[in-house]
Structure formats: structure tokens, C-alpha cells
N, C-alpha and C. Protein backbone atom coordinates (compact mmCIF):
# COMPACT_ATOMS: atom_id res chain seq x y z
N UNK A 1 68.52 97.68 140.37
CA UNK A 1 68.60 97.28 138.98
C UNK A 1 67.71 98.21 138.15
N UNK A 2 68.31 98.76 137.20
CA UNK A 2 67.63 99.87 136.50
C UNK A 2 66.40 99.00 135.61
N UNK A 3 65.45 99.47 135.21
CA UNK A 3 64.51 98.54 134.61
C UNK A 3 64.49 98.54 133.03
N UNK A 4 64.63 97.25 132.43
CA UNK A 4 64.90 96.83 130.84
C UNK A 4 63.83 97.99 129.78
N UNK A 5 64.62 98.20 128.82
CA UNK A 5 63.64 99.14 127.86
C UNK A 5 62.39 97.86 126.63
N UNK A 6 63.66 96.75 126.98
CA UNK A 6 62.91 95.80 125.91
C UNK A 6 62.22 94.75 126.53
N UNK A 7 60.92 94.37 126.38
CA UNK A 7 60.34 93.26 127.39
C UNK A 7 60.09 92.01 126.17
N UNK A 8 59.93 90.95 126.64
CA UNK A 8 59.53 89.75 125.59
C UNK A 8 58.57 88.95 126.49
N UNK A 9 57.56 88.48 125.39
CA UNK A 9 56.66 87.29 125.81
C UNK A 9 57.03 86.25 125.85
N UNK A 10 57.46 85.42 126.65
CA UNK A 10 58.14 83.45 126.61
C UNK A 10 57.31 82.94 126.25
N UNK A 11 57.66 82.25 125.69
CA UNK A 11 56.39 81.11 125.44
C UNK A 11 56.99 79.78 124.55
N UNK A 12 56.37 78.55 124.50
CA UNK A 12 56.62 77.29 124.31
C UNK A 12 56.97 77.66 122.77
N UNK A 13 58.05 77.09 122.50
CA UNK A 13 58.67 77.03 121.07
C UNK A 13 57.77 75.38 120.67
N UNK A 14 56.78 75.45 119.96
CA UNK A 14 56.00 73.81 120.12
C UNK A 14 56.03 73.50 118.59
N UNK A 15 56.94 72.09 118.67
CA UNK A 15 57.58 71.58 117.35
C UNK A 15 57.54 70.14 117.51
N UNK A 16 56.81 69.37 116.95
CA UNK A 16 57.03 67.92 116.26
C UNK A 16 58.52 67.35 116.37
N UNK A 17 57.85 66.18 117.70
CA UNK A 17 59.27 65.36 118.15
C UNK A 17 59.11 66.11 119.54
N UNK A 18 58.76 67.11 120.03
CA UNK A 18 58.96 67.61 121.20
C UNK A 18 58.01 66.65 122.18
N UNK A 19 58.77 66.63 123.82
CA UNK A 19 57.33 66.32 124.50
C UNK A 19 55.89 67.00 124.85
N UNK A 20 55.50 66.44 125.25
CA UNK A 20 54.25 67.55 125.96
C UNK A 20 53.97 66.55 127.44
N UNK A 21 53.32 67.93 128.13
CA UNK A 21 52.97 67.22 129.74
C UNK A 21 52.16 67.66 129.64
N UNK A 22 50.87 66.85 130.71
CA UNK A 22 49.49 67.36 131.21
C UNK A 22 49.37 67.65 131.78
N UNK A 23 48.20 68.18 132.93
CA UNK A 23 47.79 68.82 134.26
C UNK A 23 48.42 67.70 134.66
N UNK A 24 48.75 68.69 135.83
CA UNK A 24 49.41 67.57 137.28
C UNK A 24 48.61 67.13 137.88
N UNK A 25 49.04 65.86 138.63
CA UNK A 25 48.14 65.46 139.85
C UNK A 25 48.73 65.29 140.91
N UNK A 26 48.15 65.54 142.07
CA UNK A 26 48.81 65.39 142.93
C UNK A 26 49.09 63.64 143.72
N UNK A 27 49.83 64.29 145.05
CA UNK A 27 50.37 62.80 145.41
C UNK A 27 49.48 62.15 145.67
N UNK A 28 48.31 61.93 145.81
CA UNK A 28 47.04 61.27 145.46
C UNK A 28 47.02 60.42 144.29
N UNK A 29 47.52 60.57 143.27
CA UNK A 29 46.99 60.34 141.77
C UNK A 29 45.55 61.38 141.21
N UNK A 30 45.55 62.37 142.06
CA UNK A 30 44.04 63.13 141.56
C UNK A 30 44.29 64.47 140.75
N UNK A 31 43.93 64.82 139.40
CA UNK A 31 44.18 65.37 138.61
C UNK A 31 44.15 66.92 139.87
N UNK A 32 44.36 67.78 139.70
CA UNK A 32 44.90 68.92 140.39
C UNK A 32 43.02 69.71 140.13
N UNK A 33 42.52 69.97 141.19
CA UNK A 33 40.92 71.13 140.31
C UNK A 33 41.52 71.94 139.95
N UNK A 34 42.19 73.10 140.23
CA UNK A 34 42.28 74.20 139.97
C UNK A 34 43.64 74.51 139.32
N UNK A 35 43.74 74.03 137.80
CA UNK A 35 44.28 74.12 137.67
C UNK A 35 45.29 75.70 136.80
N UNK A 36 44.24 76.83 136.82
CA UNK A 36 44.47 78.25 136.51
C UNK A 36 45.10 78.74 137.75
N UNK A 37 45.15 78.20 139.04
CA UNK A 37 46.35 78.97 140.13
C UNK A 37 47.29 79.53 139.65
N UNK A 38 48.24 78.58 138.75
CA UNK A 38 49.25 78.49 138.65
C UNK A 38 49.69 79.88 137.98
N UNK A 39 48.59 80.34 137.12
CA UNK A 39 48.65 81.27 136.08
C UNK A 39 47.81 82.76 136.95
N UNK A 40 47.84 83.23 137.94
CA UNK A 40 46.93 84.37 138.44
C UNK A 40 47.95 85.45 138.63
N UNK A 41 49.31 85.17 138.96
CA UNK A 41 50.23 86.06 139.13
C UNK A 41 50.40 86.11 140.49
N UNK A 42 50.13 85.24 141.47
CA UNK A 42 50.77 85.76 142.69
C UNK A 42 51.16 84.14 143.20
N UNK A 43 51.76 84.31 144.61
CA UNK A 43 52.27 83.06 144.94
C UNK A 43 51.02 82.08 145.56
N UNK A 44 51.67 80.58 145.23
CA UNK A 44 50.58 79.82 145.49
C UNK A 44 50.79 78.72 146.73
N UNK A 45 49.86 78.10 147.14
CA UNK A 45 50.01 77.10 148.39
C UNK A 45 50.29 75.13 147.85
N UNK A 46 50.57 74.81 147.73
CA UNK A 46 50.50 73.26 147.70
C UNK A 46 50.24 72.64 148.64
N UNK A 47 49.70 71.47 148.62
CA UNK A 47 48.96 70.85 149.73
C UNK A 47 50.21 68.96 149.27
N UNK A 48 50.46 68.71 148.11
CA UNK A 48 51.29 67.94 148.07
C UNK A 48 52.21 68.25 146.71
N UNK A 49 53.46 67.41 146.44
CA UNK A 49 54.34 67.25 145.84
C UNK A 49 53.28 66.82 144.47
N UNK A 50 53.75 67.84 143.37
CA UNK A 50 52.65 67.61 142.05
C UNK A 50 53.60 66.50 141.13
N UNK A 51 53.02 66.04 140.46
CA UNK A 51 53.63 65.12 139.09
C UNK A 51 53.10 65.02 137.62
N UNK A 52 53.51 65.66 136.70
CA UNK A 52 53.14 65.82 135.68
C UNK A 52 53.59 64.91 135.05
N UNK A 53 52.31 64.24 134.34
CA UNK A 53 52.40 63.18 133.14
C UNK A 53 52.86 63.36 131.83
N UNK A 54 53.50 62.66 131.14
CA UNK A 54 53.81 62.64 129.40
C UNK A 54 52.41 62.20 129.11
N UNK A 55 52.08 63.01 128.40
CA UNK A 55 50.73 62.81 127.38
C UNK A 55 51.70 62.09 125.70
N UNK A 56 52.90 63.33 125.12
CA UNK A 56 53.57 62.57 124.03
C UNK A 56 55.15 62.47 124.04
N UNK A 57 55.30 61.54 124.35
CA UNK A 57 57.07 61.30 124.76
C UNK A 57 57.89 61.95 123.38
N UNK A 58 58.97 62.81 123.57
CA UNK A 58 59.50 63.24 122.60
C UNK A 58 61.01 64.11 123.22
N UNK A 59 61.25 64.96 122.83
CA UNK A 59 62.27 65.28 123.43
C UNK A 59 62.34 66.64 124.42
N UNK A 60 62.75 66.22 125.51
CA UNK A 60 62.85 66.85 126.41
C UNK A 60 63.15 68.29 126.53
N UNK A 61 62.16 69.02 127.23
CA UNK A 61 62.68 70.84 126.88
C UNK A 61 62.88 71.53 128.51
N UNK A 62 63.81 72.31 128.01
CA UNK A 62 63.79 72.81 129.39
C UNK A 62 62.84 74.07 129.92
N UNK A 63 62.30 74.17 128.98
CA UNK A 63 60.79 74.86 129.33
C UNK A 63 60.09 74.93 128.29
N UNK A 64 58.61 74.32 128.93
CA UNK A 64 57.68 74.02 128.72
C UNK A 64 56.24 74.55 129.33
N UNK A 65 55.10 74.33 128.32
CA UNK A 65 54.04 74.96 129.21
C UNK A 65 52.83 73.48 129.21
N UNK A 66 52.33 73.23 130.16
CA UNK A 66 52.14 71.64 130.40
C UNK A 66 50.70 71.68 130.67
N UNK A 67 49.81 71.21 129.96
CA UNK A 67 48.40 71.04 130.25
C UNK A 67 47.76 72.28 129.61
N UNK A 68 46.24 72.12 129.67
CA UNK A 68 45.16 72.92 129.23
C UNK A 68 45.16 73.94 129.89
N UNK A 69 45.48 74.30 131.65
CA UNK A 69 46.35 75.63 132.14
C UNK A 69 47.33 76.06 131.82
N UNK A 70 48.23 75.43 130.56
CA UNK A 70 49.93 76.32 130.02
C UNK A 70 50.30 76.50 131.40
N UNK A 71 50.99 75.87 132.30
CA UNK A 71 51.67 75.63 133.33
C UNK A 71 52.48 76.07 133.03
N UNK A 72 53.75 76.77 133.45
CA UNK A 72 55.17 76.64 132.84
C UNK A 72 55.91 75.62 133.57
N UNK A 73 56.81 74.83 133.13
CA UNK A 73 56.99 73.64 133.95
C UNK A 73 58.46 74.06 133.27
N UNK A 74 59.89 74.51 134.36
CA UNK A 74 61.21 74.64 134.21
C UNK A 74 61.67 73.63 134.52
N UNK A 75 63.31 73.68 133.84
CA UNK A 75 64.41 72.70 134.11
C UNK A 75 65.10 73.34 135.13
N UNK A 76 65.58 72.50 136.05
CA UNK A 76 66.21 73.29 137.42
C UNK A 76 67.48 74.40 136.94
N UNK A 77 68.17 73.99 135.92
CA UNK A 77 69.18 75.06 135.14
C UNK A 77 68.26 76.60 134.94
N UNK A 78 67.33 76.21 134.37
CA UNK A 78 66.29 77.78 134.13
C UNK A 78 65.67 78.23 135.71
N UNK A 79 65.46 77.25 136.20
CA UNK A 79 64.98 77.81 137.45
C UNK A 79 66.00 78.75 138.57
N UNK A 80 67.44 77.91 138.26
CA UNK A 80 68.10 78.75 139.58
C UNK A 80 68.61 80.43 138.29
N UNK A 81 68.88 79.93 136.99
CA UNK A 81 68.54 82.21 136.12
C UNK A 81 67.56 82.91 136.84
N UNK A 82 66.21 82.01 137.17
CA UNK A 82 65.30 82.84 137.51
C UNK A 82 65.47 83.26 138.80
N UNK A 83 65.83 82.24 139.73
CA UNK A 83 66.11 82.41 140.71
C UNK A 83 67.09 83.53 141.61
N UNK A 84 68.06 83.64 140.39
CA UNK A 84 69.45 84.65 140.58
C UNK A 84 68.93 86.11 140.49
N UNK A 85 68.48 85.92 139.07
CA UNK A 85 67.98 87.36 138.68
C UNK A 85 66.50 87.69 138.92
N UNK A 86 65.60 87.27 139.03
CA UNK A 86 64.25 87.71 139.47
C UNK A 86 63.57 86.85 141.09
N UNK A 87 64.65 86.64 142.03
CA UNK A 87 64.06 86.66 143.19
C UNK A 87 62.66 86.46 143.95
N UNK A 88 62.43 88.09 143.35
CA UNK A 88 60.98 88.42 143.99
C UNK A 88 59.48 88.59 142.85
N UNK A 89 60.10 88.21 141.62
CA UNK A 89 59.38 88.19 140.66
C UNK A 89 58.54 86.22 140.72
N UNK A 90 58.95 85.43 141.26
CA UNK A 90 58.98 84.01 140.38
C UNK A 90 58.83 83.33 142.26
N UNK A 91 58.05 82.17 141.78
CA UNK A 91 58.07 80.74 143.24
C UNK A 91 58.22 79.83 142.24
N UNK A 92 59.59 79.46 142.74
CA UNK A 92 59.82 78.12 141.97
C UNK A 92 59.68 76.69 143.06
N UNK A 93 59.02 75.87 142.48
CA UNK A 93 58.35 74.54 143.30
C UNK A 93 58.67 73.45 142.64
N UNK A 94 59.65 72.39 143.09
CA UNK A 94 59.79 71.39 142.74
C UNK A 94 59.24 70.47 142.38
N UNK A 95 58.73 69.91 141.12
CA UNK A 95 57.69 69.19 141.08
C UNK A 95 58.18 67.96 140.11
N UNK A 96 57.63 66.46 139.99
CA UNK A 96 58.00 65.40 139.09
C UNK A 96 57.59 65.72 138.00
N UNK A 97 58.52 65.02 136.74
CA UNK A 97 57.70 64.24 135.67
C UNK A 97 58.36 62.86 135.44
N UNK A 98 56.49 62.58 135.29
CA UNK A 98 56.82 60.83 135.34
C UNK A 98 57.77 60.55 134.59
N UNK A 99 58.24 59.55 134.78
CA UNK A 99 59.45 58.33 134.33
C UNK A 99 60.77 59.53 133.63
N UNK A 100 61.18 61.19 134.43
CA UNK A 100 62.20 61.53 134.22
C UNK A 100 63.33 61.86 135.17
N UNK A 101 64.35 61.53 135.32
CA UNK A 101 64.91 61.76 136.75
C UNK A 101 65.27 62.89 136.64
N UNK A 102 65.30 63.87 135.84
CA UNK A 102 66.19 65.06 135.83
C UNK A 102 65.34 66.28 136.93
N UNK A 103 65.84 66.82 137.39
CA UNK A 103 65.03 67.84 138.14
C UNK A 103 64.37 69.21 137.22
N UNK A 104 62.64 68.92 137.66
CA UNK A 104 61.85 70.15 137.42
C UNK A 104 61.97 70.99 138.16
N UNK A 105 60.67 72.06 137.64
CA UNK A 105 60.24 72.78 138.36
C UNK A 105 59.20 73.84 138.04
N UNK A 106 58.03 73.67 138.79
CA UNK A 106 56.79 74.59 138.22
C UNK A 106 57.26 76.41 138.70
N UNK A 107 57.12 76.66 137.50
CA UNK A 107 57.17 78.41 137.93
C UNK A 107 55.97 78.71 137.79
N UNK A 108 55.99 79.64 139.18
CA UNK A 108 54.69 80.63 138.88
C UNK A 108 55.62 81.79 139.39
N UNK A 109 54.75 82.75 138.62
CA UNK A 109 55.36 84.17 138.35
C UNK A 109 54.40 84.90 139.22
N UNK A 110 54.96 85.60 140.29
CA UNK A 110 54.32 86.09 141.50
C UNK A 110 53.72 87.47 141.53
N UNK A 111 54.47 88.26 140.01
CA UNK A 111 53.70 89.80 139.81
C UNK A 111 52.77 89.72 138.63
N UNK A 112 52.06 90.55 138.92
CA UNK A 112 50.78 90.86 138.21
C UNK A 112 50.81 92.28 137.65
N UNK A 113 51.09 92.69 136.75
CA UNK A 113 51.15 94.42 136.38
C UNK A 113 50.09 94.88 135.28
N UNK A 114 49.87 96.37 135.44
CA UNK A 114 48.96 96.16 134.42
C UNK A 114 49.63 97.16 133.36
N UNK A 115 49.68 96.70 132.55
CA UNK A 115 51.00 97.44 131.76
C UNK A 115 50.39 97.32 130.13
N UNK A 116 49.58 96.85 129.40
CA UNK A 116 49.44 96.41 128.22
C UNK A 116 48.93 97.72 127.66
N UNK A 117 49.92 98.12 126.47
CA UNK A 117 49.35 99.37 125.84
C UNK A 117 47.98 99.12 124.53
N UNK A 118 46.91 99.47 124.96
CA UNK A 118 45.95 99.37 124.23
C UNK A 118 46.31 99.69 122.71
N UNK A 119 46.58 100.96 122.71
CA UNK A 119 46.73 102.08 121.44
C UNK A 119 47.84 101.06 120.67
N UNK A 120 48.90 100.90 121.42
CA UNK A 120 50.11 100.52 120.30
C UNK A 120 49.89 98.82 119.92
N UNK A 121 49.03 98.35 120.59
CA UNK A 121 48.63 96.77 120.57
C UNK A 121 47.86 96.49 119.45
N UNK A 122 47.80 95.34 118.64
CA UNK A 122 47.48 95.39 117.34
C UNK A 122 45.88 95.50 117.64
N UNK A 123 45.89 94.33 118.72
CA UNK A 123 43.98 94.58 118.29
C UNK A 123 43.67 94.00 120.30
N UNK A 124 42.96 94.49 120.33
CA UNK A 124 42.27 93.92 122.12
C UNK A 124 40.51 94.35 121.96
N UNK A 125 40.41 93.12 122.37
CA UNK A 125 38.95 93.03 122.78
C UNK A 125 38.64 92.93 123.68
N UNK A 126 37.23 92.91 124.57
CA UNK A 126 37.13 92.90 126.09
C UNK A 126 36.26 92.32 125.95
N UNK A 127 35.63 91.93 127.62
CA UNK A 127 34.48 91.09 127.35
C UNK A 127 33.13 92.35 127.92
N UNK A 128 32.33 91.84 127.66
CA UNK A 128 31.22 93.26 127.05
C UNK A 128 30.15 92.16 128.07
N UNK A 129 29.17 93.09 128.52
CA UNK A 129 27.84 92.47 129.04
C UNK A 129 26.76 91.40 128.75
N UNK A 130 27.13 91.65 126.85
CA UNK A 130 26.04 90.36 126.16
C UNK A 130 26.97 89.22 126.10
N UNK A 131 28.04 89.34 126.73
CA UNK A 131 28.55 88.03 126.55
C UNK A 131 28.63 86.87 127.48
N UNK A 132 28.01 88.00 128.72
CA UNK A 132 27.10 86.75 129.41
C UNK A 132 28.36 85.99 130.32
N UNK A 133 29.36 87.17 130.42
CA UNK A 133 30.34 86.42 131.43
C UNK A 133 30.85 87.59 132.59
N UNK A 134 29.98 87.43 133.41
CA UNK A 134 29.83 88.72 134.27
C UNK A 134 31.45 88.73 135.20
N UNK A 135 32.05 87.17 135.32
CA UNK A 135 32.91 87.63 136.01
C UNK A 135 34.52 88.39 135.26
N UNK A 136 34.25 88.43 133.81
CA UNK A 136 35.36 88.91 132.74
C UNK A 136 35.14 89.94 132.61
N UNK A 137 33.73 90.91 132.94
CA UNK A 137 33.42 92.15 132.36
C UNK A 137 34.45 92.55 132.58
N UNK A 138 34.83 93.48 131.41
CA UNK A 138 36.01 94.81 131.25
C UNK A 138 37.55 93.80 131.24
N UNK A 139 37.71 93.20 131.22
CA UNK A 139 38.95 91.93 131.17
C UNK A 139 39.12 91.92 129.68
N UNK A 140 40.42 91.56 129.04
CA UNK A 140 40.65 91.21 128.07
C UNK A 140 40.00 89.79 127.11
N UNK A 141 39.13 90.05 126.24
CA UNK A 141 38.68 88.80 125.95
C UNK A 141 40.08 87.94 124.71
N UNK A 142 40.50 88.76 124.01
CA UNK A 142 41.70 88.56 123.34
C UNK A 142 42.62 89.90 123.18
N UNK A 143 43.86 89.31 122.77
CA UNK A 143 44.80 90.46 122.81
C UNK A 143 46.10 89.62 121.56
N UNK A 144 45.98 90.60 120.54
CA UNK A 144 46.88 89.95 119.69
C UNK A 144 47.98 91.64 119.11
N UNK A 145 49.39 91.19 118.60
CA UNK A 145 50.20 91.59 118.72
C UNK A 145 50.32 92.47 119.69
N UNK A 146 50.13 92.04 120.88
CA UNK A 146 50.74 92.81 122.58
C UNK A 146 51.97 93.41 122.03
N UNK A 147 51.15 94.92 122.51
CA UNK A 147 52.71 95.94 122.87
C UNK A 147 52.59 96.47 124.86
N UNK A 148 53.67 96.39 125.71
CA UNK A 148 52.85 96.94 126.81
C UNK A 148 53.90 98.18 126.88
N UNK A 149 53.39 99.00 128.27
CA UNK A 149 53.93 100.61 128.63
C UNK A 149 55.03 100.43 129.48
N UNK A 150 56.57 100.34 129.36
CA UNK A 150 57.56 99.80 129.57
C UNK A 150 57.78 100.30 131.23
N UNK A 151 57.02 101.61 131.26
CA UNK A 151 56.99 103.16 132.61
C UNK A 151 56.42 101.88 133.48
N UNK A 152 55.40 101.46 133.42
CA UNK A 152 54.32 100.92 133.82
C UNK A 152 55.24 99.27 134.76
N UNK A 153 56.36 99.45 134.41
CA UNK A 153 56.84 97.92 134.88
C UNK A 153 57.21 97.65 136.66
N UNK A 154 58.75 99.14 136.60
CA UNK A 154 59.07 99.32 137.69
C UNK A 154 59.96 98.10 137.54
N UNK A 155 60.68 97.87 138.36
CA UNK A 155 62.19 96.79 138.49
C UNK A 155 61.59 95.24 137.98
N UNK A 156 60.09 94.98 137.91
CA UNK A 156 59.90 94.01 137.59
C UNK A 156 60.78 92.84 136.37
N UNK A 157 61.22 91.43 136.72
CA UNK A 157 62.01 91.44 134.97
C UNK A 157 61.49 90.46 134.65
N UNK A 158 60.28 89.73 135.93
CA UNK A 158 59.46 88.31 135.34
C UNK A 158 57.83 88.71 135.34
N UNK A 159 57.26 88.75 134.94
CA UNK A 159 55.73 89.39 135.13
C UNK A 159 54.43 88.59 134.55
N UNK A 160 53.25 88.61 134.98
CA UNK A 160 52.52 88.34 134.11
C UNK A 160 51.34 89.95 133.86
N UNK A 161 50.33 89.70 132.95
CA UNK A 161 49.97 90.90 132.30
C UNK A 161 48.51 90.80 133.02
N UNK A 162 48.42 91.91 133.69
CA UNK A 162 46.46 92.24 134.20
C UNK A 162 45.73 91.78 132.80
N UNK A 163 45.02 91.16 133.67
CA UNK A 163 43.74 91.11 132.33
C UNK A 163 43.64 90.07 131.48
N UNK A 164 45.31 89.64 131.15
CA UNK A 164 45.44 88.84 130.22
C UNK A 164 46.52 87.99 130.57
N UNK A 165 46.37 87.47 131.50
CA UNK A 165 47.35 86.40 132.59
C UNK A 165 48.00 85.51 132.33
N UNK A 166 47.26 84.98 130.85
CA UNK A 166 48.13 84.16 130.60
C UNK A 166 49.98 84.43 129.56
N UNK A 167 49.75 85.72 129.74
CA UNK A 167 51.06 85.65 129.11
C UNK A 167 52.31 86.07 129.85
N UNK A 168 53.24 85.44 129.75
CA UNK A 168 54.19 85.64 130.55
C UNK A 168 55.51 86.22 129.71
N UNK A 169 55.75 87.65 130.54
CA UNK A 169 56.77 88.60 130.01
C UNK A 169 58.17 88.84 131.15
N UNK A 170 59.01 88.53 130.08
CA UNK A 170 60.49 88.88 130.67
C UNK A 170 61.10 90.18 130.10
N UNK A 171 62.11 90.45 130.87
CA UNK A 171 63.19 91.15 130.56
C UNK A 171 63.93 91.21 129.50
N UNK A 172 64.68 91.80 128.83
CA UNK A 172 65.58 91.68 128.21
C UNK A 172 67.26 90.89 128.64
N UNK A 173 67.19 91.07 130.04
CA UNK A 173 68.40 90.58 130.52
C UNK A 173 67.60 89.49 130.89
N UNK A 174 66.70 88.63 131.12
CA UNK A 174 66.53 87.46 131.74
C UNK A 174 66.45 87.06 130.52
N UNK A 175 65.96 87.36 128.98
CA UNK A 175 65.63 86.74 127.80
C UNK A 175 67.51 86.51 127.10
N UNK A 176 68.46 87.46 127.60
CA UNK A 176 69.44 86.84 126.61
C UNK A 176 70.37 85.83 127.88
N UNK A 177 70.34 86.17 129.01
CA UNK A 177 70.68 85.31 130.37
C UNK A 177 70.41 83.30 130.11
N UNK A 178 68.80 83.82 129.28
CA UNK A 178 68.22 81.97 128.96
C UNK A 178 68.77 81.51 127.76
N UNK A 179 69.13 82.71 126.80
CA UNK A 179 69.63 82.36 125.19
C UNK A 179 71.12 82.03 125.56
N UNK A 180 72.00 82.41 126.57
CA UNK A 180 73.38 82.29 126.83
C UNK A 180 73.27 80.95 127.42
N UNK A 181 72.29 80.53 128.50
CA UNK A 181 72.37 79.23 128.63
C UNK A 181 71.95 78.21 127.76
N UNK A 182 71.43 78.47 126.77
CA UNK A 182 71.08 77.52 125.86
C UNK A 182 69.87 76.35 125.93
N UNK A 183 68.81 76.87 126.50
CA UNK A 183 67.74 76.67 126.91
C UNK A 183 66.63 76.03 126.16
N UNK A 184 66.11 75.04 125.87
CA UNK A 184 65.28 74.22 124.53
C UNK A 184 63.80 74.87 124.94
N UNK A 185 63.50 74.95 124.02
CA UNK A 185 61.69 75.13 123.96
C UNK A 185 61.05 76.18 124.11
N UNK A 186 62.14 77.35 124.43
CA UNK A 186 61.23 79.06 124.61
C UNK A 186 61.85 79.70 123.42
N UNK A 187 60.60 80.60 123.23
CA UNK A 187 60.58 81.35 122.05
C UNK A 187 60.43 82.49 122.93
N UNK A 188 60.25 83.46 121.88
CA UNK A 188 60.77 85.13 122.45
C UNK A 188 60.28 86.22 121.54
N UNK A 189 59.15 86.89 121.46
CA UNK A 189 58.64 87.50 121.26
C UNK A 189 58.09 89.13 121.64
N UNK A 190 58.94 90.14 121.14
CA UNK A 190 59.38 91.25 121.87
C UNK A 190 57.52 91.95 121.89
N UNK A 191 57.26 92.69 123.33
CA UNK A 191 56.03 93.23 123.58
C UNK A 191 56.48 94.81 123.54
């Protein structure tokens, strides 16, 4: 697969009337510790079947980002696009939400690239020595209007970004693949 010229950031389209979910807990009932796994870029282990709570009942999206970790939490329709077309990019894990029968599913996005173009990016900051967070040194402390280096991708078409992990970038063919299915709650924001 030749690799996309246009990449986009997904992210929660978040609008009044929508639901929201919280950190999961596991089959315990015990809120999940760690809940930044999900977001590091590589594949992860479960120890049980997770269940994410409605914090505000509203209407149902088929992707969503769930808790104070922005989880991405898919509808099994988005999960098997991802599944078709990005394979080796994505671990998709079946997971509940309370009181919905429809089938989830937590994505975590399994590549990590470091691709973010400084120069063409509106503004990036790092974290610096007086800031007293030794394990961020040289890490992105913010990053606003992300542009990244397209060379820099390689066949990748699901990714998350070095440095700045929490954002999650698609393809151009996986971004109009989700707009053809008609997909509630992601927005699309070209990098």
C-alpha cells in the first residue's frame, strides 16, 4: 500500500446531548491504575475484561475518547475499518459499556512514529529542566496546530505521534473509509 500524502488527527467531535464514558474498571469493579497504557503507542496486556461507565447518558457515538486518559473507545462497525485496513497499525479489545448491549471496543494504536514537523507546526514547546519534570525532558510539553513529515510515516495509516502521544493520526483512506461509513463523534483535522 503506497503511503497517504494527507494525514488527519481523530479526535472526539464533543457536543451537548452526546454521551461521555469514564476510566474503566476492571472485572473487579476497581478503577483501572494505569490508565495512560492505553495511549503509549504499542500493544497492551489485560489482566481482565474492562467496563466503562456513563458518567453523562446522551447519545451514543461510535467513537469516542472515554475518561481523563482520552481512551478511544470504538463501535465494533469502526473497529472491523480498522481492522481491514490497518491490521498492524491498531489492537482492538473488546470491552463493555455499562447498561449498552451494542458491541465496543477499546483501540489502542500500536505505532509510535516520530514524525511531527517542528518548523511547519504552529507553535511546540518542550519541557526544559526548570520545570522540574525530569522524566519529560526534551518531550513535547504542548503542540498546537500540528503539521507532521509525511516521508517520516512509511505504510503506517493508524499512528500515534513521539512525544506527543496523545494524538492520534490517520490516513487519508482510513479518514474517508470512516466518513463513507457514517461514523458519529470523530472529527478530522488535517496534520
Amino acid at each position: 500500500m503506497s503511503h497517504s500524502s494527507r494525514y488527519f488527527s481523530l479526535m472526539e467531535d464533543v457536543q451537548a446531548g452526546h454521551w461521555y464514558l469514564t476510566d474503566p474498571l476492571d472485572a473487579t469493579g476497581q478503577e483501572v491504575e494505569d490508565i495512560w497504557q492505553f495511549a503509549r503507542g504499542h500493544a497492551i496486556r489485560l489482566s481482565s475484561r474492562l467496563t466503562f461507565p456513563i458518567s453523562e447518558p446522551g447519545r451514543r457515538l461510535d467513537f469516542c475518547m472515554a475518561g481523563a486518559g482520552a481512551t478511544p473507545i470504538v463501535h465494533v462497525k469502526v473497529a472491523n475499518i480498522l481492522a481491514e485496513m490497518a491490521p498492524d497499525d491498531v489492537q482492538l479489545i473488546p470491552v463493555d459499556v455499562e447498561g449498552c448491549p451494542e458491541q465496543y471496543v477499546l483501540l489502542v494504536v500500536t505505532k509510535l512514529i516520530r514524525c511531527i514537523d517542528d518548523q511547519a507546526t504552529e507553535e511546540v514547546l518542550y519541557w526544559k529542566p526548570e520545570d522540574e519534570r525530569p522524566d519529560k525532558l526534551g518531550q513535547y510539553r504542548s503542540v498546537y496546530g500540528m503539521r507532521i513529515d509525511p516521508t517520516q510515516v512509511g505504510d503506517a495509516q493508524v499512528f500515534r505521534t513521539w512525544g506527543w502521544d496523545i494524538a492520534i493520526i490517520v490516513s487519508e483512506a482510513i479518514k474517508k473509509a470512516l466518513e463513507r461509513a457514517g461514523i458519529t463523534g470523530a472529527r478530522f483535522e488535517e496534520v
